[in-house]
C-alpha atoms as a PDB file:
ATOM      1  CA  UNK A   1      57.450  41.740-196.423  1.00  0.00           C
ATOM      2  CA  UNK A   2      55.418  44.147-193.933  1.00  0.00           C
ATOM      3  CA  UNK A   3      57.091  46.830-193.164  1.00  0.00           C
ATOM      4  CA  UNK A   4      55.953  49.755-190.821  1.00  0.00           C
ATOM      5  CA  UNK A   5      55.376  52.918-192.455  1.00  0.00           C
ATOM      6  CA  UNK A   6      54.357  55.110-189.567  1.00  0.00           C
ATOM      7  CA  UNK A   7      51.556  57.679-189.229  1.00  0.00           C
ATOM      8  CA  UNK A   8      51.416  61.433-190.485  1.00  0.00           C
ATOM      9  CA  UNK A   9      49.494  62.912-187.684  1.00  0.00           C
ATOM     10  CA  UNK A  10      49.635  66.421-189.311  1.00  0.00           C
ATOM     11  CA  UNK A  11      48.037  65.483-192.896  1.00  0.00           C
ATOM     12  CA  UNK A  12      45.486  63.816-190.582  1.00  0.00           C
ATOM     13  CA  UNK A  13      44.840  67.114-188.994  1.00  0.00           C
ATOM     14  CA  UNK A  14      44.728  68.415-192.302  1.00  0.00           C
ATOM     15  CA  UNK A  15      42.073  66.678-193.330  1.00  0.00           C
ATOM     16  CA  UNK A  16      39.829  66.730-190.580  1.00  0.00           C
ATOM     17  CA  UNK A  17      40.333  70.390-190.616  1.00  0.00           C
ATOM     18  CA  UNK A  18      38.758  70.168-194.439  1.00  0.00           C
ATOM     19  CA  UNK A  19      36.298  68.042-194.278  1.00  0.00           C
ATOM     20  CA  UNK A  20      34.433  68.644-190.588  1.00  0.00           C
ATOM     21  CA  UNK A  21      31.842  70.631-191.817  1.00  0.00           C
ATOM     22  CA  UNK A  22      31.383  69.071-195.139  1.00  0.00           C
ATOM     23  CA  UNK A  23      31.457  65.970-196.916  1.00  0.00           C
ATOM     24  CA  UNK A  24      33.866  64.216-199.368  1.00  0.00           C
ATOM     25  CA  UNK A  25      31.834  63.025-202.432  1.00  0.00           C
ATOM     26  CA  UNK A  26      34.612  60.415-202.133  1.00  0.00           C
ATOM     27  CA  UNK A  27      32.350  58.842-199.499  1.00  0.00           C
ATOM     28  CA  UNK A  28      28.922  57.921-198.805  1.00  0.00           C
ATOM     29  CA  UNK A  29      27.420  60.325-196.161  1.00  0.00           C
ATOM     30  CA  UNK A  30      26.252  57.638-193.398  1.00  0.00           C
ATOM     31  CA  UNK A  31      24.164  60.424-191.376  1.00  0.00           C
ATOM     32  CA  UNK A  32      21.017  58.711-192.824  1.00  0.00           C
ATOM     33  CA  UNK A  33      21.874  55.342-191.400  1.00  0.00           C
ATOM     34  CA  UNK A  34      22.795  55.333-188.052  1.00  0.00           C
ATOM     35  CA  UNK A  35      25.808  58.357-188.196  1.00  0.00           C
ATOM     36  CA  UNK A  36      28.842  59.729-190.195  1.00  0.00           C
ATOM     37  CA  UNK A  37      30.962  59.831-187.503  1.00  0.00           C
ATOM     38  CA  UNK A  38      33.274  56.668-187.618  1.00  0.00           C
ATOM     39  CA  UNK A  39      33.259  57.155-191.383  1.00  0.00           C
ATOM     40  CA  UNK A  40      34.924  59.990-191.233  1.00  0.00           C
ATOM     41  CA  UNK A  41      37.232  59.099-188.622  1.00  0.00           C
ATOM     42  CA  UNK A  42      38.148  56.789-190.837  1.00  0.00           C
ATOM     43  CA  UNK A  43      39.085  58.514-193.911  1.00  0.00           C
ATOM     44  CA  UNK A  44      41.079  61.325-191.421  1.00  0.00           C
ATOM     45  CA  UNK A  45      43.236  58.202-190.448  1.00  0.00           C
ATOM     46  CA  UNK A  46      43.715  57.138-193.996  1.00  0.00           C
ATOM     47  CA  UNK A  47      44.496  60.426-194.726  1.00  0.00           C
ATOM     48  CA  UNK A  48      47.270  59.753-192.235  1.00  0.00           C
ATOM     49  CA  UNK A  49      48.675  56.552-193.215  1.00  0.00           C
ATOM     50  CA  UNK A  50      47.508  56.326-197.278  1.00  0.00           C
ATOM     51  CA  UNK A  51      46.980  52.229-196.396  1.00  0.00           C
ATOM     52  CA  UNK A  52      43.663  50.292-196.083  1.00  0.00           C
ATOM     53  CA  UNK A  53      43.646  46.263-194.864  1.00  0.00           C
ATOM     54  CA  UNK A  54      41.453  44.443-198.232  1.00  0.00           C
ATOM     55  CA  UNK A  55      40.704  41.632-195.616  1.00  0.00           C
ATOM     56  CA  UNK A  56      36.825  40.592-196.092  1.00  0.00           C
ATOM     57  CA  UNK A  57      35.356  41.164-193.178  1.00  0.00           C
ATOM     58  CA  UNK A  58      37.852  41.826-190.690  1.00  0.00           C
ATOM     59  CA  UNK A  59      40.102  44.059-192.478  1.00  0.00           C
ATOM     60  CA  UNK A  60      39.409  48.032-192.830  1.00  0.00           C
ATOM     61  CA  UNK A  61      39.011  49.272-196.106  1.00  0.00           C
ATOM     62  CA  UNK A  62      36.391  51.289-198.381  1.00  0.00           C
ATOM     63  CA  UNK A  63      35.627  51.515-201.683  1.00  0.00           C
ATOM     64  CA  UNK A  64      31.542  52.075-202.333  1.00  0.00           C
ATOM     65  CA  UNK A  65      28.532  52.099-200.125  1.00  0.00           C
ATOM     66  CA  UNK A  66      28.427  48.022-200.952  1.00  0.00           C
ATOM     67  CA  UNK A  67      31.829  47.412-200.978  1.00  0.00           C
ATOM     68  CA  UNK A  68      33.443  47.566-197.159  1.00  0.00           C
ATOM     69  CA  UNK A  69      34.699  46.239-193.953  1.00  0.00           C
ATOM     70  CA  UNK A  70      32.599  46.592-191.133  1.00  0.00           C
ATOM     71  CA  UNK A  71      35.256  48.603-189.381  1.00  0.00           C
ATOM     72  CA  UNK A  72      35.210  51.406-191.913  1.00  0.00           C
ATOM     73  CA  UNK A  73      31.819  52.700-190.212  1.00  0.00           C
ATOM     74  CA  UNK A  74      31.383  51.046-187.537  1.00  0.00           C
ATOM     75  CA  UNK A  75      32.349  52.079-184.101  1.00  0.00           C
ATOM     76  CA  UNK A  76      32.624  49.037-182.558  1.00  0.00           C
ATOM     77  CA  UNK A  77      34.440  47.341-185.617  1.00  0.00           C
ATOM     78  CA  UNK A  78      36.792  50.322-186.009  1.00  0.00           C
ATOM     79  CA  UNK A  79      38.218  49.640-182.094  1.00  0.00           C
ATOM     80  CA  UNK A  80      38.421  46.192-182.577  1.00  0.00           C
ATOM     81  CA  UNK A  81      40.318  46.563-185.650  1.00  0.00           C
ATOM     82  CA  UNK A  82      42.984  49.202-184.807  1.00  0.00           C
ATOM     83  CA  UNK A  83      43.707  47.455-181.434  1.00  0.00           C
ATOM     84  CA  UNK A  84      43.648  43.759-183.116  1.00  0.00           C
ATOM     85  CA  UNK A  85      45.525  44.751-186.545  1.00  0.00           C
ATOM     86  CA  UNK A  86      48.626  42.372-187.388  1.00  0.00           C
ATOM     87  CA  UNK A  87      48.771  42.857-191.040  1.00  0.00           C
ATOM     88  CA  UNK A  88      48.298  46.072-193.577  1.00  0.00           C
ATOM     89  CA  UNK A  89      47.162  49.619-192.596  1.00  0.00           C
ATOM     90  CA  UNK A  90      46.592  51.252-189.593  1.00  0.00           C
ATOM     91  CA  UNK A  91      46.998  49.877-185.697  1.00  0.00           C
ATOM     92  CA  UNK A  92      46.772  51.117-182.210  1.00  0.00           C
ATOM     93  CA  UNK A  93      46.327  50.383-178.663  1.00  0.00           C
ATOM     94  CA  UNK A  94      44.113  51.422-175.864  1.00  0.00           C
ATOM     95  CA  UNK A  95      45.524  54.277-173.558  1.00  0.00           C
ATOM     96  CA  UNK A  96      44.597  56.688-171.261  1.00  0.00           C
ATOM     97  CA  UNK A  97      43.557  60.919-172.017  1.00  0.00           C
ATOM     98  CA  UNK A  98      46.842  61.560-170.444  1.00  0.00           C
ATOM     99  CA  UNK A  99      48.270  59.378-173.744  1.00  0.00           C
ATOM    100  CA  UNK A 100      46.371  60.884-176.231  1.00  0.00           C
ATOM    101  CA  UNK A 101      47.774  62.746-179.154  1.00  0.00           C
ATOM    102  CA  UNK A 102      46.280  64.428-182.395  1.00  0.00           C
ATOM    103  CA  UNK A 103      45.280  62.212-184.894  1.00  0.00           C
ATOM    104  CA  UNK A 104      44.074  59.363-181.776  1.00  0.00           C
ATOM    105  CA  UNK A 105      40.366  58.554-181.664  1.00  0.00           C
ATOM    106  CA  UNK A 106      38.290  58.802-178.526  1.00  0.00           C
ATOM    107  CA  UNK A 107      35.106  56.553-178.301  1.00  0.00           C
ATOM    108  CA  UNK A 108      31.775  57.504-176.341  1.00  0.00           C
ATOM    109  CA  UNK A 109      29.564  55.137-174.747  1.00  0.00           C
ATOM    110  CA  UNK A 110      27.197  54.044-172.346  1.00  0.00           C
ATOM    111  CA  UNK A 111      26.224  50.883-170.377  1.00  0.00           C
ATOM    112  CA  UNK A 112      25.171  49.424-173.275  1.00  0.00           C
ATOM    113  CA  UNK A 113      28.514  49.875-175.287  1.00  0.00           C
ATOM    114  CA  UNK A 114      30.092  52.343-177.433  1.00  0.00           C
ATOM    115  CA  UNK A 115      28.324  54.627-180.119  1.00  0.00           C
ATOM    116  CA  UNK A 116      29.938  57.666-181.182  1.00  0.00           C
ATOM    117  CA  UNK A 117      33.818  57.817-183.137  1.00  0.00           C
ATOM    118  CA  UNK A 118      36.075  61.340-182.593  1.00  0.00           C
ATOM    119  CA  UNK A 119      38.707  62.383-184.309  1.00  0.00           C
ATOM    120  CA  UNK A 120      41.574  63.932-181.858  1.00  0.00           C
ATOM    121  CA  UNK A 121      42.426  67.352-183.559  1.00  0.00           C
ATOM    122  CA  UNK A 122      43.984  69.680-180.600  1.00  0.00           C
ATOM    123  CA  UNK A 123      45.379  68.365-177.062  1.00  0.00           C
ATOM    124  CA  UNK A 124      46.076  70.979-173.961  1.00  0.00           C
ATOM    125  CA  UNK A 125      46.614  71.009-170.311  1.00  0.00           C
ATOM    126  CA  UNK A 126      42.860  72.536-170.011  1.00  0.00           C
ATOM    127  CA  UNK A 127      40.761  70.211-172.581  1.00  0.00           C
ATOM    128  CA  UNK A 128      41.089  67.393-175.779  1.00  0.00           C
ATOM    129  CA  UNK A 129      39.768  69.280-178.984  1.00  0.00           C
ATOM    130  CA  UNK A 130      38.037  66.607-181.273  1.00  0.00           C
ATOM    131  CA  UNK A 131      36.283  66.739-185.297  1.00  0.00           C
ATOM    132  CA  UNK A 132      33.865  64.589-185.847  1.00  0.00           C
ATOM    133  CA  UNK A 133      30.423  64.118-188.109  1.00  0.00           C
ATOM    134  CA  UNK A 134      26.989  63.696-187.532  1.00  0.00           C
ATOM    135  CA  UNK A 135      27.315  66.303-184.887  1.00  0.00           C
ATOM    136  CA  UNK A 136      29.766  68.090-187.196  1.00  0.00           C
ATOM    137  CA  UNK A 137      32.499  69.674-185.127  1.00  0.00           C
ATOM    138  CA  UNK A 138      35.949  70.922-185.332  1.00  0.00           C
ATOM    139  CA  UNK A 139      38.244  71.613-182.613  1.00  0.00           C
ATOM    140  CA  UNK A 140      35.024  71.029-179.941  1.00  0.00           C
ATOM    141  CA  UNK A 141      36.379  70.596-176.614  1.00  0.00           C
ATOM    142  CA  UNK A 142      35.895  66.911-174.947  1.00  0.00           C
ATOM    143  CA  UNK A 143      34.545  68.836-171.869  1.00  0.00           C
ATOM    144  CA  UNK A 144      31.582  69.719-173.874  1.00  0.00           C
ATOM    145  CA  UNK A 145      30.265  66.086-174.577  1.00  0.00           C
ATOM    146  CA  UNK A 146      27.961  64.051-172.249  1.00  0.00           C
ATOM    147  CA  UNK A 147      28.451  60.542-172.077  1.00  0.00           C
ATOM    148  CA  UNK A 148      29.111  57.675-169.679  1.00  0.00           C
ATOM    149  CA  UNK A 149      32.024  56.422-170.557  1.00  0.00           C
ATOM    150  CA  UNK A 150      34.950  56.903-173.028  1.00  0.00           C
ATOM    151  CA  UNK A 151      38.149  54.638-174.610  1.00  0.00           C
ATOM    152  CA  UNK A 152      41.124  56.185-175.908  1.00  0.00           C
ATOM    153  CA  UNK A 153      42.853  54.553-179.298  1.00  0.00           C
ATOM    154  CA  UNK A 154      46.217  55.915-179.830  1.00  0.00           C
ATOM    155  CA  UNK A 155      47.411  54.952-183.560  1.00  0.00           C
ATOM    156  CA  UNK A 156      50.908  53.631-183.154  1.00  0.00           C
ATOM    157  CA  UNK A 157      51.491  53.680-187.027  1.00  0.00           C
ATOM    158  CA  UNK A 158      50.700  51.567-190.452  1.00  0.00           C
ATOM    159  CA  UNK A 159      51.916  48.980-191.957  1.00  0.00           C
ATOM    160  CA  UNK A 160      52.216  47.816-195.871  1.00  0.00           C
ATOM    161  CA  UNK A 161      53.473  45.046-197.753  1.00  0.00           C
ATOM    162  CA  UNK A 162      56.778  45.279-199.904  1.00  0.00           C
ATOM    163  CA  UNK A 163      58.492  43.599-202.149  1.00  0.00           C
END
């Protein structure tokens, strides 16, 4: 049976506090091909929810360089799977700033789509505080950014299979 298991927004702080400015041998560092940034969103949600999706392809999952989905590093991938996820692990929906909590992901683009994964770590009345990779950052207000556009994921929880 699924079952929802919900989404521990503080040990996802947690570890985007660690890791920002380093790297989790863990992990492949992506900054050589093409950026870090959605891989490491992705481990701060797992971090959060302790459940990946083993779905080839589609699902969300990581285990070696060779061995994962599309949506572990990709930014495009990652969107499409929290907002599309039915089954294991983590989900979400689009929202709004004024929705956005720690432990959310905000996505930058431009007219020609979306390139660059953030990790929501502090939220005020003034500014949204993100961590990310490639630019490493911790707590770097969204003010500071330049882009053209942005989309909000807010993680609604996780689910896992039970017996």
């Amino acid at each position: 049976m699924l079952v929802d298991i919900g989404y521990d927004r503080n040990s996802a702080f947690e570890y985007a506090k660690k890791w920002a400015y380093k790297r989790n041998p863990k992990y492949y560092n992506f900054d050589k091909l093409g950026g870090d940034c959605t891989n490491f969103v992705s481990q701060c949600i797992l971090s959060g929810c302790q459940v990946m999706n083993y779905k080839p392809t589609f699902g969300w999952y990581y285990i070696n360089l060779n061995d994962r989905t599309p949506s572990w590093s990709g930014v495009i991938y990652l969107y499409n799977f929290l907002v599309d996820n039915k089954g294991t692990g983590p989900y979400g929906v689009e929202v709004g700033l004024d929705k956005i909590q720690i432990g959310d992901v905000i996505q930058l683009g431009h007219a020609n789509g979306f390139y660059h994964s953030l990790f929501v770590t502090g939220v005020s009345s003034n500014d949204i505080f993100v961590s990310t990779h490639t630019q490493d950052a911790f707590m770097r207000g969204l003010s500071t950014y330049f882009f053209e556009r942005f989309r909000c994921i807010h993680i609604l929880g996780a689910r896992k299979y039970v017996k």
